[in-house]
N, C-alpha and C. Protein backbone atom coordinates (compact mmCIF):
# COMPACT_ATOMS: atom_id res chain seq x y z
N UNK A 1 27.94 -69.68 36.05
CA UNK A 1 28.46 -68.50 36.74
C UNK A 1 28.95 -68.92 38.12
N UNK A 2 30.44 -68.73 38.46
CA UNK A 2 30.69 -68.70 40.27
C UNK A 2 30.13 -67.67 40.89
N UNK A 3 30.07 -68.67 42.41
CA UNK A 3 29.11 -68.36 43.22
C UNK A 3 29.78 -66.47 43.50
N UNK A 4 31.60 -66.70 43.69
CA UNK A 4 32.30 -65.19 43.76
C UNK A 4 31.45 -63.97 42.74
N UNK A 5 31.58 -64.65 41.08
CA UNK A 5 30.91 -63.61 40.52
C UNK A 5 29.45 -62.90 40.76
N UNK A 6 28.40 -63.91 41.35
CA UNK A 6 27.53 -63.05 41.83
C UNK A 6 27.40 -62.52 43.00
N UNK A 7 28.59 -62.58 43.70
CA UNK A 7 28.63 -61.87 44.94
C UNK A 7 29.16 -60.50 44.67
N UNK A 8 30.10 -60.50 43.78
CA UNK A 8 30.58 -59.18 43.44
C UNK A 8 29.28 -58.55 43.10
N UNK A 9 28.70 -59.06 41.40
CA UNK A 9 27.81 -58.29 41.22
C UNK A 9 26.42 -57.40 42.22
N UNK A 10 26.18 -58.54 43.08
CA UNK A 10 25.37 -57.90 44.42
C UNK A 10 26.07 -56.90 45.68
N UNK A 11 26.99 -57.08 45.61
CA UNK A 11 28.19 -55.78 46.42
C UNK A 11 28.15 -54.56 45.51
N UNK A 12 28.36 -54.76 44.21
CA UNK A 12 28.11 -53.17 43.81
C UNK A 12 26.60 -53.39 43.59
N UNK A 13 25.64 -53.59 44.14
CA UNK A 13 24.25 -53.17 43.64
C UNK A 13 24.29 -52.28 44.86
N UNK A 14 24.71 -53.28 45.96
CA UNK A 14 24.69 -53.16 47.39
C UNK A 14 25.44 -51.35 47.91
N UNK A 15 26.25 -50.97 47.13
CA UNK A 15 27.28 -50.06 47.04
C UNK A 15 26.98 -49.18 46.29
N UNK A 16 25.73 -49.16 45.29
CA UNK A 16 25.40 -48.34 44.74
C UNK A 16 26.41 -47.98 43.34
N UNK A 17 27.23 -48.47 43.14
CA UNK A 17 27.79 -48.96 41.68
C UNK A 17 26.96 -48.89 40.65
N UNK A 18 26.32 -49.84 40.83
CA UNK A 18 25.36 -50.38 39.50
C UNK A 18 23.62 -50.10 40.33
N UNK A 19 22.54 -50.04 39.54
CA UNK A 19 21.27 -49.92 39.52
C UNK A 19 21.35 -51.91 39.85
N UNK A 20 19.69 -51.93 40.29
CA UNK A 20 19.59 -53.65 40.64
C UNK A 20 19.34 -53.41 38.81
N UNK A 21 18.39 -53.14 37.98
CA UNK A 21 18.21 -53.97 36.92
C UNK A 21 19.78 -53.94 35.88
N UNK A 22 20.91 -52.72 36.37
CA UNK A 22 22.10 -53.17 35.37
C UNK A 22 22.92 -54.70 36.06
N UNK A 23 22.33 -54.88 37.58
CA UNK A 23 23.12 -55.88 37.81
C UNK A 23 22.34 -57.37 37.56
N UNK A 24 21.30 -57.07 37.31
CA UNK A 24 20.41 -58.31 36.47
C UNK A 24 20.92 -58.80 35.49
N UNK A 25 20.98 -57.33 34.23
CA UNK A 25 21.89 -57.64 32.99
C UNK A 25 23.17 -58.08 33.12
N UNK A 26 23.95 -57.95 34.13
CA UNK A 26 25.29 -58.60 34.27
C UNK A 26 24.92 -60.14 34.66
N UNK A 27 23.95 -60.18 35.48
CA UNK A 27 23.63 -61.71 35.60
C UNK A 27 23.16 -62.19 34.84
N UNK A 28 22.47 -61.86 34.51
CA UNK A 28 22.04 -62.68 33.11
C UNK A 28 23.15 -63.07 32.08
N UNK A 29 24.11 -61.98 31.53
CA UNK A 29 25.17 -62.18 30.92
C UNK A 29 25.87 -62.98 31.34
N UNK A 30 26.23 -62.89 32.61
CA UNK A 30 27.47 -64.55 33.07
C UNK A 30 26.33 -65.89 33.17
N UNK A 31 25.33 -65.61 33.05
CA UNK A 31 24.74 -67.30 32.94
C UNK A 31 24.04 -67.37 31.46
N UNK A 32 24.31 -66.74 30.67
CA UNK A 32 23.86 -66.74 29.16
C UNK A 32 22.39 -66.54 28.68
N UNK A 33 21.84 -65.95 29.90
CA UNK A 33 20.20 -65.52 29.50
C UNK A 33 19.15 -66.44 29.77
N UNK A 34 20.21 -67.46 30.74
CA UNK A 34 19.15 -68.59 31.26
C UNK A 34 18.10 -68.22 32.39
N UNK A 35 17.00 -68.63 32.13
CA UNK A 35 15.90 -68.45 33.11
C UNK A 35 15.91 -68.85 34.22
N UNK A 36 15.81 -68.14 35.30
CA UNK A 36 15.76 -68.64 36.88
C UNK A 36 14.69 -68.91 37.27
N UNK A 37 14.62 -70.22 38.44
CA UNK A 37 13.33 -70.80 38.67
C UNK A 37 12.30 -70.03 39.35
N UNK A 38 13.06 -68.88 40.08
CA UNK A 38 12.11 -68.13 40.90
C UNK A 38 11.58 -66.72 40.26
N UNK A 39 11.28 -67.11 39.19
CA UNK A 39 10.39 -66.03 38.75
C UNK A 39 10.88 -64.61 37.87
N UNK A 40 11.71 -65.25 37.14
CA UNK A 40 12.69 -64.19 36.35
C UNK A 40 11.31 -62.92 35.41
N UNK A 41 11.89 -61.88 35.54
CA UNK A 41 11.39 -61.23 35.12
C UNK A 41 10.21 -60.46 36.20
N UNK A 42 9.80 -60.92 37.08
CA UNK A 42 9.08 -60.72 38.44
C UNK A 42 10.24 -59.90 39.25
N UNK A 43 9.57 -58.91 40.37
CA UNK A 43 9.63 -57.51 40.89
C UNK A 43 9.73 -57.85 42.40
N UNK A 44 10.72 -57.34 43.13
CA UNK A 44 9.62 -56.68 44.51
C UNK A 44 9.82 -55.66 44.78
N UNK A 45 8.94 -54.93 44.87
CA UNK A 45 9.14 -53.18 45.37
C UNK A 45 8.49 -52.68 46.37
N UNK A 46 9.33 -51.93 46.95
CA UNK A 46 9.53 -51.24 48.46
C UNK A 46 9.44 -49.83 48.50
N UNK A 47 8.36 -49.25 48.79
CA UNK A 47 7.81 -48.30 48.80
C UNK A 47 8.17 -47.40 50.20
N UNK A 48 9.13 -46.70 50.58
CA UNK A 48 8.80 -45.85 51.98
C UNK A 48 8.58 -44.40 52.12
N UNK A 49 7.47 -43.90 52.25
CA UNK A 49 7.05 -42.63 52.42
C UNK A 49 6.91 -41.88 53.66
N UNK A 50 7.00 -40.30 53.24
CA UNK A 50 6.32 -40.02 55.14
C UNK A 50 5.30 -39.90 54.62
N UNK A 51 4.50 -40.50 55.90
CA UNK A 51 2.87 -39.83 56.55
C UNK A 51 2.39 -38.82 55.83
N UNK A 52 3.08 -37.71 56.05
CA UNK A 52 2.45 -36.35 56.72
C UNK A 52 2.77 -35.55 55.27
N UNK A 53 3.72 -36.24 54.47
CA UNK A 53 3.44 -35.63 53.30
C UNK A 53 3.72 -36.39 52.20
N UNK A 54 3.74 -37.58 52.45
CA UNK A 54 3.32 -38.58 51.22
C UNK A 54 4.40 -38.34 50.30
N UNK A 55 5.74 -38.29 50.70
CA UNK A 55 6.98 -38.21 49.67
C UNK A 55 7.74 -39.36 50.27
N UNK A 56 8.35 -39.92 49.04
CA UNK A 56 9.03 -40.90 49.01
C UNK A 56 10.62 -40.87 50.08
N UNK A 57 10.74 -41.63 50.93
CA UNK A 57 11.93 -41.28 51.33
C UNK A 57 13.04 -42.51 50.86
N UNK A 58 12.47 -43.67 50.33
CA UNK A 58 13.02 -44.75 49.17
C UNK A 58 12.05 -45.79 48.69
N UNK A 59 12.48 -46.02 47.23
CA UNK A 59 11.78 -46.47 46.75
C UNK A 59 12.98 -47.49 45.58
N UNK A 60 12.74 -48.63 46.27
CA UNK A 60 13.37 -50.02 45.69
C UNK A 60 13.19 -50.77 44.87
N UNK A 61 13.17 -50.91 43.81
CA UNK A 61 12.98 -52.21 42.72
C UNK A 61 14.15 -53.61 42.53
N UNK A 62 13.40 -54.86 43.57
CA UNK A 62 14.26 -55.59 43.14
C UNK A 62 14.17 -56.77 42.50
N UNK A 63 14.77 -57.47 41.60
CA UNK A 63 14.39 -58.60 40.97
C UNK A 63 13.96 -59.52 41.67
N UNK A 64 12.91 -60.17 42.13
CA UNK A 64 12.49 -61.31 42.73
C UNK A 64 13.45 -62.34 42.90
N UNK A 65 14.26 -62.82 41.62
CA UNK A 65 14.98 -63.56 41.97
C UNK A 65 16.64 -63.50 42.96
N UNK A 66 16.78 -62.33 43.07
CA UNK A 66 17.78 -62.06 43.83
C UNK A 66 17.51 -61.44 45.40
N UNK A 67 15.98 -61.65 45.78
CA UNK A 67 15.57 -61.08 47.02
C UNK A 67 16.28 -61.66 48.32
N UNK A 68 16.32 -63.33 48.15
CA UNK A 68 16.72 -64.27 49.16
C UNK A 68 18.36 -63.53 49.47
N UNK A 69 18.67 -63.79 48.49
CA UNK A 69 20.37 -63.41 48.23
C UNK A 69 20.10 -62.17 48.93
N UNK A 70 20.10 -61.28 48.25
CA UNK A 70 20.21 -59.71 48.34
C UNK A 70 19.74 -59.06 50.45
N UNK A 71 19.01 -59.98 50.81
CA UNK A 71 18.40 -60.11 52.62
C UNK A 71 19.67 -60.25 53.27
N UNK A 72 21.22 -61.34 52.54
CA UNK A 72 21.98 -61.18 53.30
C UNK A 72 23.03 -60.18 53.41
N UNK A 73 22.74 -59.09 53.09
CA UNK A 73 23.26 -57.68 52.85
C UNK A 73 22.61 -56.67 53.87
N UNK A 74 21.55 -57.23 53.86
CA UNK A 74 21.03 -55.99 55.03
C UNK A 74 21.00 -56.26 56.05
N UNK A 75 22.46 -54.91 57.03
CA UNK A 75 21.99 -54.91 58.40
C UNK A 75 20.76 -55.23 59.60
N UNK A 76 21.09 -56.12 60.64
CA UNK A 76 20.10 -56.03 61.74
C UNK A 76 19.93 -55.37 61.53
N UNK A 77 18.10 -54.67 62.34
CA UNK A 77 17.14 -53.60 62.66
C UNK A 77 17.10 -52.98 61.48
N UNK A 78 17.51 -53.24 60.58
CA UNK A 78 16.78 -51.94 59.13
C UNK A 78 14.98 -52.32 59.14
N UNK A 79 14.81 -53.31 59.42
CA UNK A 79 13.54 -54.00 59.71
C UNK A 79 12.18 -53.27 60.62
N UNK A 80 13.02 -52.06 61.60
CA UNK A 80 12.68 -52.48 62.59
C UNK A 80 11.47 -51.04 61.99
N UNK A 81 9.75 -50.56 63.12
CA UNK A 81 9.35 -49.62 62.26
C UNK A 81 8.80 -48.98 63.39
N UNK A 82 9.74 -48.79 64.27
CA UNK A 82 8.86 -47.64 65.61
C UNK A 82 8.17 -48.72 66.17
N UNK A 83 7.02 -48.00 67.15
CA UNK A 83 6.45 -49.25 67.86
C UNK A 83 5.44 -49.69 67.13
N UNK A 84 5.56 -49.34 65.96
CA UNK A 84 4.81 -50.95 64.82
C UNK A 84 5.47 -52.43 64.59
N UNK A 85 7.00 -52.06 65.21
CA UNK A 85 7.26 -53.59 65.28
C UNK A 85 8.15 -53.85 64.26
N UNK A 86 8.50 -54.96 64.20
CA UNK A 86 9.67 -55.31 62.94
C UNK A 86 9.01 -56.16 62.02
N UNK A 87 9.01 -55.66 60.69
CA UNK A 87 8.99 -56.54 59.61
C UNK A 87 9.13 -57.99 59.97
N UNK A 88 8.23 -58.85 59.33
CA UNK A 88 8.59 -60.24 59.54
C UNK A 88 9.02 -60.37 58.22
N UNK A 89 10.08 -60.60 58.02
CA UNK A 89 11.06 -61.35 56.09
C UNK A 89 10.89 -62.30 56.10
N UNK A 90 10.88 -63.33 57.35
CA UNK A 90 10.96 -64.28 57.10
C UNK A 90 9.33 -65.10 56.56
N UNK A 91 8.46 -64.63 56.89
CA UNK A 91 6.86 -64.38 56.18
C UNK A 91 6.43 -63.60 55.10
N UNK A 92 7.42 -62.97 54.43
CA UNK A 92 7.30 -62.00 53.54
C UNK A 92 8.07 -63.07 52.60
N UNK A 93 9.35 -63.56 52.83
CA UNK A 93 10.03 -64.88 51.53
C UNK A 93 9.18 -65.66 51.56
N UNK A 94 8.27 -66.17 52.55
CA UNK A 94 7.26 -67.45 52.13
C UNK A 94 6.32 -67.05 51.13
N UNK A 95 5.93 -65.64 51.08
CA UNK A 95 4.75 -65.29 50.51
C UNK A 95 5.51 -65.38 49.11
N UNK A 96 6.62 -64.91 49.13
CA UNK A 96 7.30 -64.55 47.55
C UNK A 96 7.76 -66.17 46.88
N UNK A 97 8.34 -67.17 47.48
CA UNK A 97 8.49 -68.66 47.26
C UNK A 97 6.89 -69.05 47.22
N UNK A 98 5.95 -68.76 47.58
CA UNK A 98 4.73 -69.81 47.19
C UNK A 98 4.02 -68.87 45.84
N UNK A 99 4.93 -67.44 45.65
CA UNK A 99 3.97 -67.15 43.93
C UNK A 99 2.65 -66.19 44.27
N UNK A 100 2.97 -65.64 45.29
CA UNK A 100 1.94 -64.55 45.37
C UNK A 100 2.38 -63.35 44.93
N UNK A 101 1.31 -62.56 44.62
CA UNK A 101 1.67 -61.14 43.54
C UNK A 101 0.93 -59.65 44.41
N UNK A 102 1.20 -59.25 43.99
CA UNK A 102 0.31 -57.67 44.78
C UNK A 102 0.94 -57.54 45.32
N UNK A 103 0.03 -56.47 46.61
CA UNK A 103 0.38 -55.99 47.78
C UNK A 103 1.03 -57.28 48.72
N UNK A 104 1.99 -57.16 49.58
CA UNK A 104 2.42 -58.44 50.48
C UNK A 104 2.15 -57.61 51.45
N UNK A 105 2.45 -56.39 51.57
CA UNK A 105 2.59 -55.64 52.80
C UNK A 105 2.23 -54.02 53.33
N UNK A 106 1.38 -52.95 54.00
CA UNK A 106 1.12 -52.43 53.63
C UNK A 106 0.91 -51.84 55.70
N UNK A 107 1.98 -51.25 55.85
CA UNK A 107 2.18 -50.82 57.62
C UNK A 107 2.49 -49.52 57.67
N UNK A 108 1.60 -48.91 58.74
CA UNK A 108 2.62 -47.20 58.42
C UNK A 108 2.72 -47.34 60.41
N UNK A 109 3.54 -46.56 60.42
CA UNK A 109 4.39 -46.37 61.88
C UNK A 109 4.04 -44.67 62.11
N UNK A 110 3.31 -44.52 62.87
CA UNK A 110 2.97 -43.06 62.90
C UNK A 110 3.95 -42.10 64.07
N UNK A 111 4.66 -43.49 64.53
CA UNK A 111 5.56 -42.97 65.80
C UNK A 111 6.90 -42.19 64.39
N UNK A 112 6.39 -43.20 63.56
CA UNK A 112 7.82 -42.55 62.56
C UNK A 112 7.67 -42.02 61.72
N UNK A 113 6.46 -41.86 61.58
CA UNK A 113 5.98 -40.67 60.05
C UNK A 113 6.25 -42.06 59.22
N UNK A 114 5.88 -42.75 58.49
CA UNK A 114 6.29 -43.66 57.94
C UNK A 114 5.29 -44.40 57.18
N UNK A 115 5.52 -44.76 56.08
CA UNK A 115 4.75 -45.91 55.81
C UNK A 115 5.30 -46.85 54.93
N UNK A 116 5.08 -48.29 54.90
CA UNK A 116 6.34 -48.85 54.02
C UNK A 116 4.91 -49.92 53.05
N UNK A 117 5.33 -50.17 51.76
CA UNK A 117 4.43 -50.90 51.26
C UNK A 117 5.40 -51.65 50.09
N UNK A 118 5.27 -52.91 50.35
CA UNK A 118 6.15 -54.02 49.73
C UNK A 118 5.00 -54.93 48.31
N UNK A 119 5.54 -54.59 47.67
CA UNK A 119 4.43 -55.43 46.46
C UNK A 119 5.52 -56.10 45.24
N UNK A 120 4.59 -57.31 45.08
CA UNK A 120 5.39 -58.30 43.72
C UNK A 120 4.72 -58.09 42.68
N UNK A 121 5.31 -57.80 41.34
CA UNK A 121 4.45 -57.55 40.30
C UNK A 121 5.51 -58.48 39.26
């Protein structure tokens, strides 16, 4: 598969085109169902709720293997969580490259009603 074709395919995930798992199946289809080293079939999901009433304000499912990729799509400060501080990604990809599973992450920002919880399954 060229490197162009999976850029497209991650622009419409990115764009809301396609769902991440129809753009899996497109990846998978341009590389013929070959297995990726980082954990094909493995998750990360992003949980963000308010506080105060425990409803989802997004909730993300993305293929593990397209996480690295998919980071260079998101704007500075989406990171950022009130004065709880900014996400560290760059400690959150180490955790996901060395094969850890569960909870990775689990912060609520009360300045923002917020709570965000990141897990690999």
């Amino acid at each position: 598969m060229m490197k162009e074709d999976r850029l497209q395919v991650l622009r419409m995930i990115e764009s809301g085109k396609i769902s991440a798992e129809e753009g899996l199946r497109l990846l998978e289809a341009y590389e013929g169902g070959r297995e990726t080293p980082r954990g094909r079939g493995r998750w990360l999901r992003v949980k963000v709720s308010h506080l105060s009433t425990g409803k989802h304000k997004a909730n993300v499912n993305v293929p593990l293997h397209l996480v690295e990729t998919g980071l260079r799509f998101v704007p500075g400060g989406v990171f950022r969580l009130g004065q709880a501080g900014e996400i560290d990604v760059e400690s959150l990809l180490e955790m996901v490259r060395s094969g850890l599973s569960g909870r990775l992450l689990d912060v609520t920002a009360e300045d923002e009603d917020v709570r965000v919880e990141i897990d690999v399954d």
